[in-house]
Protein backbone atom coordinates (compact mmCIF):
# COMPACT_ATOMS: atom_id res chain seq x y z
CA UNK A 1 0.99 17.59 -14.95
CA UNK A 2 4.39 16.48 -15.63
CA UNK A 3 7.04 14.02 -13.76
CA UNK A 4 10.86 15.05 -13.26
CA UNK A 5 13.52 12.85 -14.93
CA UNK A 6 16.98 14.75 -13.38
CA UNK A 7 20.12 13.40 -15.58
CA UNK A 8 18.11 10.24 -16.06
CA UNK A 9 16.92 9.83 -12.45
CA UNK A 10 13.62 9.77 -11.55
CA UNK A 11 11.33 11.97 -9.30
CA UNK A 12 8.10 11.16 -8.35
CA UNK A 13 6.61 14.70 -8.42
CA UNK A 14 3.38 16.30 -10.53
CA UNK A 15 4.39 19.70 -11.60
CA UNK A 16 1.09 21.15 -12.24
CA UNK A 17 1.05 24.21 -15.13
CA UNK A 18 0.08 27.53 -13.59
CA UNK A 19 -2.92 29.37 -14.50
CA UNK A 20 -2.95 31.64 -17.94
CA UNK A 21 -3.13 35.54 -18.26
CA UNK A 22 -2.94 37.96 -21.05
CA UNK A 23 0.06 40.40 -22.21
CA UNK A 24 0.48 42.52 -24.96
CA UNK A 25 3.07 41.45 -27.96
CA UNK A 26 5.45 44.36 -26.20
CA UNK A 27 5.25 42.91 -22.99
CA UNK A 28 5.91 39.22 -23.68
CA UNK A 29 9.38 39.01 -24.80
CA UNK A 30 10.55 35.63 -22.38
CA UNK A 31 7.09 34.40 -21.32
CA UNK A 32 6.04 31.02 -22.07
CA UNK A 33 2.49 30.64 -24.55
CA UNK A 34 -0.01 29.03 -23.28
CA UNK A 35 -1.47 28.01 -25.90
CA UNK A 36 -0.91 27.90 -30.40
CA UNK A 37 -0.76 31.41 -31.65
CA UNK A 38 -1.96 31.71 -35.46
CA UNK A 39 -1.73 34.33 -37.81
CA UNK A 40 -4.51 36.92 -37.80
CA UNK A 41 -3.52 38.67 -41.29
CA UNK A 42 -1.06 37.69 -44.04
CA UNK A 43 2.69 38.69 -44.27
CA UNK A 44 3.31 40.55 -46.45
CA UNK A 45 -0.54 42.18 -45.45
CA UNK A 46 0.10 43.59 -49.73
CA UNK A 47 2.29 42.68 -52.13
CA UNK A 48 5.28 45.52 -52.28
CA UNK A 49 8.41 46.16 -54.00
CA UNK A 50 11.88 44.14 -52.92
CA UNK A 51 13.99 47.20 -55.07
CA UNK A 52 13.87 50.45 -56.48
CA UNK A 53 12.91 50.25 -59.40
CA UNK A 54 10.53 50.24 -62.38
CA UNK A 55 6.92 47.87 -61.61
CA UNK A 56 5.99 46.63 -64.89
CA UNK A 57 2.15 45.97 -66.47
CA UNK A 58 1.04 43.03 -67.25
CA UNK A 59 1.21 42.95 -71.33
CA UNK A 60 4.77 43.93 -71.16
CA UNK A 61 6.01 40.58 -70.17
CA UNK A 62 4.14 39.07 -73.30
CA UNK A 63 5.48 41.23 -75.69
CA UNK A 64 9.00 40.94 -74.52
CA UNK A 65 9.22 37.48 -76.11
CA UNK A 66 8.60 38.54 -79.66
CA UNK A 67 11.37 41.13 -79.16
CA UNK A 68 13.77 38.79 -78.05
CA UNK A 69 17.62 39.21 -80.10
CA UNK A 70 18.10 35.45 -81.99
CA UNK A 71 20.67 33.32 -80.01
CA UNK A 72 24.21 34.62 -80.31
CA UNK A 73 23.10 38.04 -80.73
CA UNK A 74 25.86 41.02 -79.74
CA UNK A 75 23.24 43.22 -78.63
CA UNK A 76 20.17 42.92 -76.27
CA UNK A 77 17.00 44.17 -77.77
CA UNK A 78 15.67 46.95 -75.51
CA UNK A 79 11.85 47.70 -74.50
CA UNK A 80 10.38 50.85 -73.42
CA UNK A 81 7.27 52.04 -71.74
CA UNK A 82 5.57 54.98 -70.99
CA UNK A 83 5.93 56.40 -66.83
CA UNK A 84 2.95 56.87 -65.25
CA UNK A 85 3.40 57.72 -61.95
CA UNK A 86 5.82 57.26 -58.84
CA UNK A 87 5.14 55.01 -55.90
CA UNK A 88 7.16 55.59 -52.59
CA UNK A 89 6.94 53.14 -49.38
CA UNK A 90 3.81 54.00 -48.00
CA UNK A 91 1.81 55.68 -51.23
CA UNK A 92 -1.47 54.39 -52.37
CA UNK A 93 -1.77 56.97 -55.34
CA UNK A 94 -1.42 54.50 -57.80
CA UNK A 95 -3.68 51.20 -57.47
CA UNK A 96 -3.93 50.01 -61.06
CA UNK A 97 -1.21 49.61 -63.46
CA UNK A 98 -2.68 49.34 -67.36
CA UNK A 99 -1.12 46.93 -70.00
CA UNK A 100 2.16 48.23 -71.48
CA UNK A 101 2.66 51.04 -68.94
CA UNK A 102 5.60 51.45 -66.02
CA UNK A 103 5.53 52.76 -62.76
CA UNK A 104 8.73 54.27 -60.90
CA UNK A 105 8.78 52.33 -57.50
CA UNK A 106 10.82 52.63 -54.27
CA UNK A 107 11.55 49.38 -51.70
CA UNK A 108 8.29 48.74 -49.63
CA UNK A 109 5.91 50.01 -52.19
CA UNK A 110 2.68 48.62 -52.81
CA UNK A 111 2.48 46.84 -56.32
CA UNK A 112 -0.65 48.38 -58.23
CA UNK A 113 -3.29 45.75 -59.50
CA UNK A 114 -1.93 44.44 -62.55
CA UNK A 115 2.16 44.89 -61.95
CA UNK A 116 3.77 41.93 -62.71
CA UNK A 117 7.79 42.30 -62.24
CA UNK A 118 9.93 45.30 -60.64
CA UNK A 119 12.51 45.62 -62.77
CA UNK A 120 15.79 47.25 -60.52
CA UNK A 121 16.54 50.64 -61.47
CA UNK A 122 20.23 49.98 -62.46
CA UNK A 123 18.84 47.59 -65.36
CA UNK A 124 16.77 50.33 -66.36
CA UNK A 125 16.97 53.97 -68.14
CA UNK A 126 14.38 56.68 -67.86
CA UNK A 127 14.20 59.19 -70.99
CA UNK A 128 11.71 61.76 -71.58
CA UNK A 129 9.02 59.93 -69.47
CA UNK A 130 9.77 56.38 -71.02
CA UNK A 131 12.16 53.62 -69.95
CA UNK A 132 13.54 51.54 -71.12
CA UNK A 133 14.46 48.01 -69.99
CA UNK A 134 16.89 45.47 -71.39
CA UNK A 135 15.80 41.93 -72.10
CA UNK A 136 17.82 40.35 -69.96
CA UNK A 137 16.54 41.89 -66.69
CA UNK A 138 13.00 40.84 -67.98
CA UNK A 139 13.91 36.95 -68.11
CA UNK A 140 15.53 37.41 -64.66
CA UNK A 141 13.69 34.34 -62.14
CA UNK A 142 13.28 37.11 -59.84
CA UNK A 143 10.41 39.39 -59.91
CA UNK A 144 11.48 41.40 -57.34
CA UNK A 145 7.99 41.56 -55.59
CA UNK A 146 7.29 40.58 -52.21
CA UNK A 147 3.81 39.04 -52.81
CA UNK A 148 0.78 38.98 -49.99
CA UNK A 149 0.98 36.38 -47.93
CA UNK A 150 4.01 35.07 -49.13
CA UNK A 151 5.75 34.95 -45.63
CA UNK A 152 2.65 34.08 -43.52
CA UNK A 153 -0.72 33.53 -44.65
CA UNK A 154 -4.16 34.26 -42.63
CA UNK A 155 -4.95 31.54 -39.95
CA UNK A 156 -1.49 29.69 -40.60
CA UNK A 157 0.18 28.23 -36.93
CA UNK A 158 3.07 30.51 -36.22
CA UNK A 159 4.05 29.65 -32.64
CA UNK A 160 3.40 26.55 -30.93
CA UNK A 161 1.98 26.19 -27.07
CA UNK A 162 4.50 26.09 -24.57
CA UNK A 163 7.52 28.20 -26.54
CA UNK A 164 9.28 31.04 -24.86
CA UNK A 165 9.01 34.24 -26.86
CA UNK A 166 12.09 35.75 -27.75
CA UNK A 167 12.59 39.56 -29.58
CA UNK A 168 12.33 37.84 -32.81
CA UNK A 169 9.13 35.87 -32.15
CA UNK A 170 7.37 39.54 -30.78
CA UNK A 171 8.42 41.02 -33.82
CA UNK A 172 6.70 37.99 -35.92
CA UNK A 173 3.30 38.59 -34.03
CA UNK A 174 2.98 42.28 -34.75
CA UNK A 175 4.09 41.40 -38.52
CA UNK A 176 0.76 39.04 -38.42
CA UNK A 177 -1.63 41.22 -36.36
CA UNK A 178 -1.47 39.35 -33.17
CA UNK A 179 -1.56 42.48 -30.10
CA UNK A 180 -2.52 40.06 -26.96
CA UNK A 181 -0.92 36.52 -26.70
CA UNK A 182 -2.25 34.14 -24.09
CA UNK A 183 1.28 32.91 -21.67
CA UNK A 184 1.02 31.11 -18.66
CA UNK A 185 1.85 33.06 -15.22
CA UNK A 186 5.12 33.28 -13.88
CA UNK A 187 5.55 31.57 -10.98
CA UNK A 188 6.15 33.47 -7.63
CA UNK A 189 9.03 32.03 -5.28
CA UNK A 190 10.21 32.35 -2.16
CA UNK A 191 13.69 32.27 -1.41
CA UNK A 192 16.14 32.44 2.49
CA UNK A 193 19.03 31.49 3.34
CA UNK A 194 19.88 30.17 6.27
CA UNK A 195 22.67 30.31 8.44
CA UNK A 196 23.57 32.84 11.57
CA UNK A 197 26.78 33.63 10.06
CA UNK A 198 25.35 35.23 6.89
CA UNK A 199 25.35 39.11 6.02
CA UNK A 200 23.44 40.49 3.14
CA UNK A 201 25.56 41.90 0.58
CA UNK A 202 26.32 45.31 0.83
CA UNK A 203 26.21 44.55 4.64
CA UNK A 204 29.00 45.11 7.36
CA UNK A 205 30.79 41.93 8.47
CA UNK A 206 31.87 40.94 11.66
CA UNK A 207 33.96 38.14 13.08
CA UNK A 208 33.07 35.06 12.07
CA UNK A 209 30.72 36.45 9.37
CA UNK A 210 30.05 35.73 5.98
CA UNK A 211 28.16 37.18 2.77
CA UNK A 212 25.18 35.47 1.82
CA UNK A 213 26.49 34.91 -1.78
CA UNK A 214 23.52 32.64 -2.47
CA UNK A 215 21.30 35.62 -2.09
CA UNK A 216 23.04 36.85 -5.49
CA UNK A 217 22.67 33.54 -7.32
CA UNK A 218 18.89 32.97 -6.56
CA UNK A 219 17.81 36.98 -6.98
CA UNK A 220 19.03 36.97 -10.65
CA UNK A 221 19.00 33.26 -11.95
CA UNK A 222 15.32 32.37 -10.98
CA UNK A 223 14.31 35.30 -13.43
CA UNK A 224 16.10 33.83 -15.84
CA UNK A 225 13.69 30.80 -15.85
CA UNK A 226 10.37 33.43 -15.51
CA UNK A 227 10.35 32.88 -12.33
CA UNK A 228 9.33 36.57 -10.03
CA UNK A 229 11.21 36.11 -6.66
CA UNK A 230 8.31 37.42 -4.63
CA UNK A 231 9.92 37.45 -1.23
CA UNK A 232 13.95 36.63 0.01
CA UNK A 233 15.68 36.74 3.07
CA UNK A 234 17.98 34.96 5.75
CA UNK A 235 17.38 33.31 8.47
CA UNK A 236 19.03 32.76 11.52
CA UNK A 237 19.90 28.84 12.74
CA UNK A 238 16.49 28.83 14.89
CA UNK A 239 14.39 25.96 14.49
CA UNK A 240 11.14 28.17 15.75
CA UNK A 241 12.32 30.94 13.57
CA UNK A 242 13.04 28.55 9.99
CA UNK A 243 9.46 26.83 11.45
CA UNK A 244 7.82 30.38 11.28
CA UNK A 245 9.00 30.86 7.59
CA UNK A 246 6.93 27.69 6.88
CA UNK A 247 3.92 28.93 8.82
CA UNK A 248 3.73 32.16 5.96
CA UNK A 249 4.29 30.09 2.95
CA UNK A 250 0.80 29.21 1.40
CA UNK A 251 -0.57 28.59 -1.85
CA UNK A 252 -1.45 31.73 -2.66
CA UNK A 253 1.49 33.45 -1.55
CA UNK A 254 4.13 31.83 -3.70
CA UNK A 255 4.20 28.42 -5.96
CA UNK A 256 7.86 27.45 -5.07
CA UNK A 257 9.61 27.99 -2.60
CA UNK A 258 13.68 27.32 -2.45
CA UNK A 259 16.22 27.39 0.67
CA UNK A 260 19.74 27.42 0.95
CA UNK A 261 21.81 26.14 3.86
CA UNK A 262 20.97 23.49 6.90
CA UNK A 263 20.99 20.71 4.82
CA UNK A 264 23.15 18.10 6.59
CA UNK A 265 23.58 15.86 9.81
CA UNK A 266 25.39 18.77 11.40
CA UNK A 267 23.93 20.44 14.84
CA UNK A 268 22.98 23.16 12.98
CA UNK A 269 21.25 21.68 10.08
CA UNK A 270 17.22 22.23 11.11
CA UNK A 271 15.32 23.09 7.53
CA UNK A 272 13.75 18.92 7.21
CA UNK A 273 12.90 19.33 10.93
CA UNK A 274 11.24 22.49 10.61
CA UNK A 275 9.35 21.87 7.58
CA UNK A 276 7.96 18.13 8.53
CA UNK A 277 6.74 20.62 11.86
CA UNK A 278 4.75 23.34 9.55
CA UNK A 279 3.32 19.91 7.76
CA UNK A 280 5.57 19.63 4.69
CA UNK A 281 5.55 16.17 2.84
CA UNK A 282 8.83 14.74 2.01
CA UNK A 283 9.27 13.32 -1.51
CA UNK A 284 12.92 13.01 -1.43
CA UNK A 285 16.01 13.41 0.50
CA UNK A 286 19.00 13.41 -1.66
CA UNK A 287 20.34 12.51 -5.31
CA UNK A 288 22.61 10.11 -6.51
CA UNK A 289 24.66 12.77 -7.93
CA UNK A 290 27.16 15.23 -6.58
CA UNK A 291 25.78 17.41 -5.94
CA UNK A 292 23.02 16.82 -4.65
CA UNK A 293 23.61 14.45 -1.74
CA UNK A 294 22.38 16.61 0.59
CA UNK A 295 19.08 18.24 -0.51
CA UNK A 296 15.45 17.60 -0.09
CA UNK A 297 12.20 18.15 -2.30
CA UNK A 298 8.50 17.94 -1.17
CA UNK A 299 5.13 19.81 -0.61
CA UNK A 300 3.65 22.10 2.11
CA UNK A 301 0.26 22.35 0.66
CA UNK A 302 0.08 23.29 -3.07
CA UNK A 303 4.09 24.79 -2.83
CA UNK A 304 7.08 23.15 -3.74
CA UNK A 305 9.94 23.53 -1.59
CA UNK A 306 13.37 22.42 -2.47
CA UNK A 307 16.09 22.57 -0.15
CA UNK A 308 19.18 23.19 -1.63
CA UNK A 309 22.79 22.58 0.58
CA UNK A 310 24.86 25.64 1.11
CA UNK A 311 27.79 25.88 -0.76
CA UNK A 312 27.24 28.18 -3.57
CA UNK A 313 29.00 25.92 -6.67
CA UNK A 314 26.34 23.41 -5.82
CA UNK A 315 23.49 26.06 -5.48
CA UNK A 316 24.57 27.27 -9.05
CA UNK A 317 24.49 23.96 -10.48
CA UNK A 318 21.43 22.43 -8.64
CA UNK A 319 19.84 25.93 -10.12
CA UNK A 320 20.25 25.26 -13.49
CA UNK A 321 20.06 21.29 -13.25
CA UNK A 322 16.85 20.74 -11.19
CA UNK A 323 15.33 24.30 -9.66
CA UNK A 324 15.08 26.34 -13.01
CA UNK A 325 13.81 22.89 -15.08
CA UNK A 326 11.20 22.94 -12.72
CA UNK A 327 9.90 26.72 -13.00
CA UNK A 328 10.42 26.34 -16.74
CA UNK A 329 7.53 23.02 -16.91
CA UNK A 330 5.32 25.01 -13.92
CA UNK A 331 4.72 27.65 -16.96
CA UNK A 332 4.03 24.96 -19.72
CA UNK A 333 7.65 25.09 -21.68
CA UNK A 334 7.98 22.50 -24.42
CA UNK A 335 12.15 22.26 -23.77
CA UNK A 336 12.96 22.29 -19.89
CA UNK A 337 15.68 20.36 -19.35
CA UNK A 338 19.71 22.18 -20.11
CA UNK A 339 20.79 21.31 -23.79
CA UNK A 340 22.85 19.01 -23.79
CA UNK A 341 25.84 18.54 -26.11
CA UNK A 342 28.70 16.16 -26.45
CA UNK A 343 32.17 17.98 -26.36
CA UNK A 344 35.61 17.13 -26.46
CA UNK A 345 37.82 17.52 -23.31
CA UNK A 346 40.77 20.33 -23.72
CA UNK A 347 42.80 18.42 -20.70
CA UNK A 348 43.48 15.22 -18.58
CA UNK A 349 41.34 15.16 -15.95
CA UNK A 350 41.06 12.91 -12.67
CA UNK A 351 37.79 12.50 -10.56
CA UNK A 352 38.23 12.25 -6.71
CA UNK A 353 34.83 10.37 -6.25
CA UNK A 354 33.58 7.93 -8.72
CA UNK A 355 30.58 6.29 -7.16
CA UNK A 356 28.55 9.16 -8.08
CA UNK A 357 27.63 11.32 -11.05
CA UNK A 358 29.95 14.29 -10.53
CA UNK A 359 28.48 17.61 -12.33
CA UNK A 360 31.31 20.42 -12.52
CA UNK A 361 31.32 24.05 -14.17
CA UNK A 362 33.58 24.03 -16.89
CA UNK A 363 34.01 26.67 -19.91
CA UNK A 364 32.61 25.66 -23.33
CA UNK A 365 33.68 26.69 -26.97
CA UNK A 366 34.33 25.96 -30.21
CA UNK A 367 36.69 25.59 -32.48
CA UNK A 368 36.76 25.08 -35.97
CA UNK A 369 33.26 23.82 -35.84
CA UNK A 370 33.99 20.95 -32.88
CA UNK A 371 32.49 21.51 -29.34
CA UNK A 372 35.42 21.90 -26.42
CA UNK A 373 35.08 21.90 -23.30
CA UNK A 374 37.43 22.20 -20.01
CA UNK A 375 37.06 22.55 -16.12
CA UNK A 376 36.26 26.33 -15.44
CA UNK A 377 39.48 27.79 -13.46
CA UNK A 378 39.09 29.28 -10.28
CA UNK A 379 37.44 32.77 -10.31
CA UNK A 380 36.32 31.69 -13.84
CA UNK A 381 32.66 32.47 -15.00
CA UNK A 382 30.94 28.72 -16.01
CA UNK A 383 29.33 28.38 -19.12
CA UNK A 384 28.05 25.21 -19.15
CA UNK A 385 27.94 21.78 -16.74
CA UNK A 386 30.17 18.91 -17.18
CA UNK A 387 28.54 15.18 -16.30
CA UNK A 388 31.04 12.94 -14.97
CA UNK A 389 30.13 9.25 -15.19
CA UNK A 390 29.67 7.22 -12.17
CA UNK A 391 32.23 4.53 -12.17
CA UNK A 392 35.11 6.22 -13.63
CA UNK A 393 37.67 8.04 -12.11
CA UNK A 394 40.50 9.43 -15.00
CA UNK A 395 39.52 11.17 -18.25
CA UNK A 396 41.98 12.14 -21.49
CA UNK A 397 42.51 15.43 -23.13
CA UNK A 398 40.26 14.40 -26.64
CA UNK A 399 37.56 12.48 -24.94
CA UNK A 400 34.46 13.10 -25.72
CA UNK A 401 31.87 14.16 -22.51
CA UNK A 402 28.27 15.35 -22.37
CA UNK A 403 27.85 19.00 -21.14
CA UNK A 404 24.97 21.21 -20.54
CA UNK A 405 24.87 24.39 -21.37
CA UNK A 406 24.24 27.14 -18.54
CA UNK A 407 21.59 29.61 -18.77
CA UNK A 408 24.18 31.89 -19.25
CA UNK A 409 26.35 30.81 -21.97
CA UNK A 410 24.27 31.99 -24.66
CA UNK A 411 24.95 35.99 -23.01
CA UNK A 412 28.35 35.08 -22.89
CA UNK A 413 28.83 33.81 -26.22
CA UNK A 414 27.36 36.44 -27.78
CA UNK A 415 30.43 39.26 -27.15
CA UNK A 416 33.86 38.64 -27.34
CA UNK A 417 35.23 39.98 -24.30
């Protein structure tokens, strides 16, 4: 169970972590473990060759010394040893390597017992079925050998409980013989939106009408947190019909559920009303941030509901301050909260309303290794969220500001566009 601290305020709500189910390694690429993973083999599994090359006996190292040129030398002495075989990635025709005997090898091969040192093949010459190496490659730090175990060994920890896998972490697992992994479920949610002016997208508008553009923003950012969206709709401004929605929701049918719209002291506003008439249990009615002055969290049964107000910019920003944290600790995740950075403005800037925290999408980058940030423009993509202080009002281009990062920003980042 976990408590909610939003942008330091505090929420008095137990987020309980969902139950656990298995996935294969293939199939687990953004789910959260649900428990320490450790390494069922070694990594490397065998010792193989970092080069092409020539693998090297044991003895040959030893006699090297006494063939060494005196200090100042012009020339480098030269030793050379009889082939034996070949060993491509893959081969297991050769398993032991005797004293004073080479072996031609190719990147990935397995070192026979008793190979000490690949030596590269462009520090080597083969003649007649001998090469021949010079000194100077054979005092080289490097081995060039890739032992067993050197990477991972058997029954080392390689991912802690309560880490999201990425590509690179599936990639690890298979490397260490790990085929299942153990991840907590992702939690189902139920999303509407409510309003009677709202047309799905894609729909036909009428007077009056509107897209339901919050439809957009919930389908494909509550995925982003491993949340499923199991069901999604709108609803019309009918207190029987948003008390109906209520009626449906149960434990077993979805964990969260999140609404959009009706959250206000207008006419039309009837989501608290209906859900304190299905039985829901209020826990809070608004934050002392903006925004976030008009929403409400609390419980119909086992489900979380979270009402959200309408206007998209806040749903996008209540999404990725409060709504996705939440989803993220319901599967167990370590890191929850946005990271958060401190970043230097790019312009003057002057906050209407002071009394509050004000959160805003802005645009972050860097340059020349210091984090930027400024307001995002209209029709601008966000990458992050800026936190304006309560209590002060003006701002100066070089002042430094916390942001947090949107889910997004490490997609956008990524190409330059």
């Amino acid at each position: 169970m976990s408590n909610i601290t939003i942008d330091g305020i505090y929420i008095p709500i137990d987020i309980k972590v969902l139950s656990v189910e298995i996935v294969q390694v293939a199939e687990a690429v953004a789910r959260i473990t649900a428990e320490d993973i450790v390494a069922l083999s070694a990594c490397p599994p065998h010792s193989e060759s970092l080069r092409d090359g020539y693998v090297l006996g044991r003895s040959n190292a030893i006699s090297l010394f006494a063939k060494l040129p005196s200090k100042g030398a012009e020339e480098e002495c030269e030793n050379d040893y009889p082939v034996v075989g070949e060993i491509a990635a893959g081969s297991r025709k050769i398993s032991i390597l005797e004293p004073g005997t080479a072996c031609r090898i190719f990147t990935g091969g397995l070192i026979p017992e008793g190979g000490v040192r690949v030596v590269p093949q462009e520090d080597c010459c083969e003649v007649s079925g001998r090469v021949r190496v010079a000194a100077a490659a054979m005092i080289s730090e490097r081995c060039f050998i890739n032992n067993a175990g050197s990477q991972v060994t058997c029954g080392e920890k390689v991912i802690s409980q309560g880490t999201r896998l990425e590509v690179d972490h599936l990639a690890l697992l298979a490397a260490v013989g790990v085929h299942q992994v153990n991840v907590v479920t992702r939690p189902r949610v139920a999303c509407f939106c409510t309003g009677s002016e709202l047309v799905a997208v894609g729909g036909r508008l009428e007077s009056g009408q509107k897209l339901s553009l919050n439809s957009l923003l919930l389908q494909n950012l509550i995925p982003r947190y491993g949340g499923v969206v199991a069901e999604q709709g709108i609803i019309f401004d009918n207190h029987l019909a948003i008390t109906k929605i209520f009626d449906t929701l149960t434990d077993e049918h979805c964990h969260l559920v999140v609404s959009t719209g009706g959250m206000g002291p207008g006419k039309y506003d009837l989501v608290k009303n209906a859900f304190c008439d299905a039985g829901g249990r209020i826990i809070l009615e608004t934050l002392p941030m903006h925004p976030g002055r008009s929403i409400l969290l609390g419980t119909l049964g086992g489900t979380i509901f979270i009402a959200l107000p309408g206007p998209p910019n806040a749903v996008r920003t209540l999404i990725n301050e409060l709504v996705g944290p939440i989803l993220l600790m319901m599967q167990g995740a370590k890191r929850c909260w946005p990271k958060a950075l401190p970043a230097m403005l790019l312009e003057d800037l002057q906050i209407r309303k002071s009394d509050l925290l004000q959160v805003k999408g802005g645009v972050f980058s860097v340059d020349q290794g210091i984090c930027c940030v400024r307001l995002a423009e209209r029709l601008e993509p966000i990458s992050c969220f800026i936190l304006f202080a309560a209590g002060k009002k003006e701002y100066g281009k070089g002042d430094m500001i916390e942001v947090h990062l949107a889910v997004t920003s490490a997609d956008s980042a990524v190409f330059q566009l």
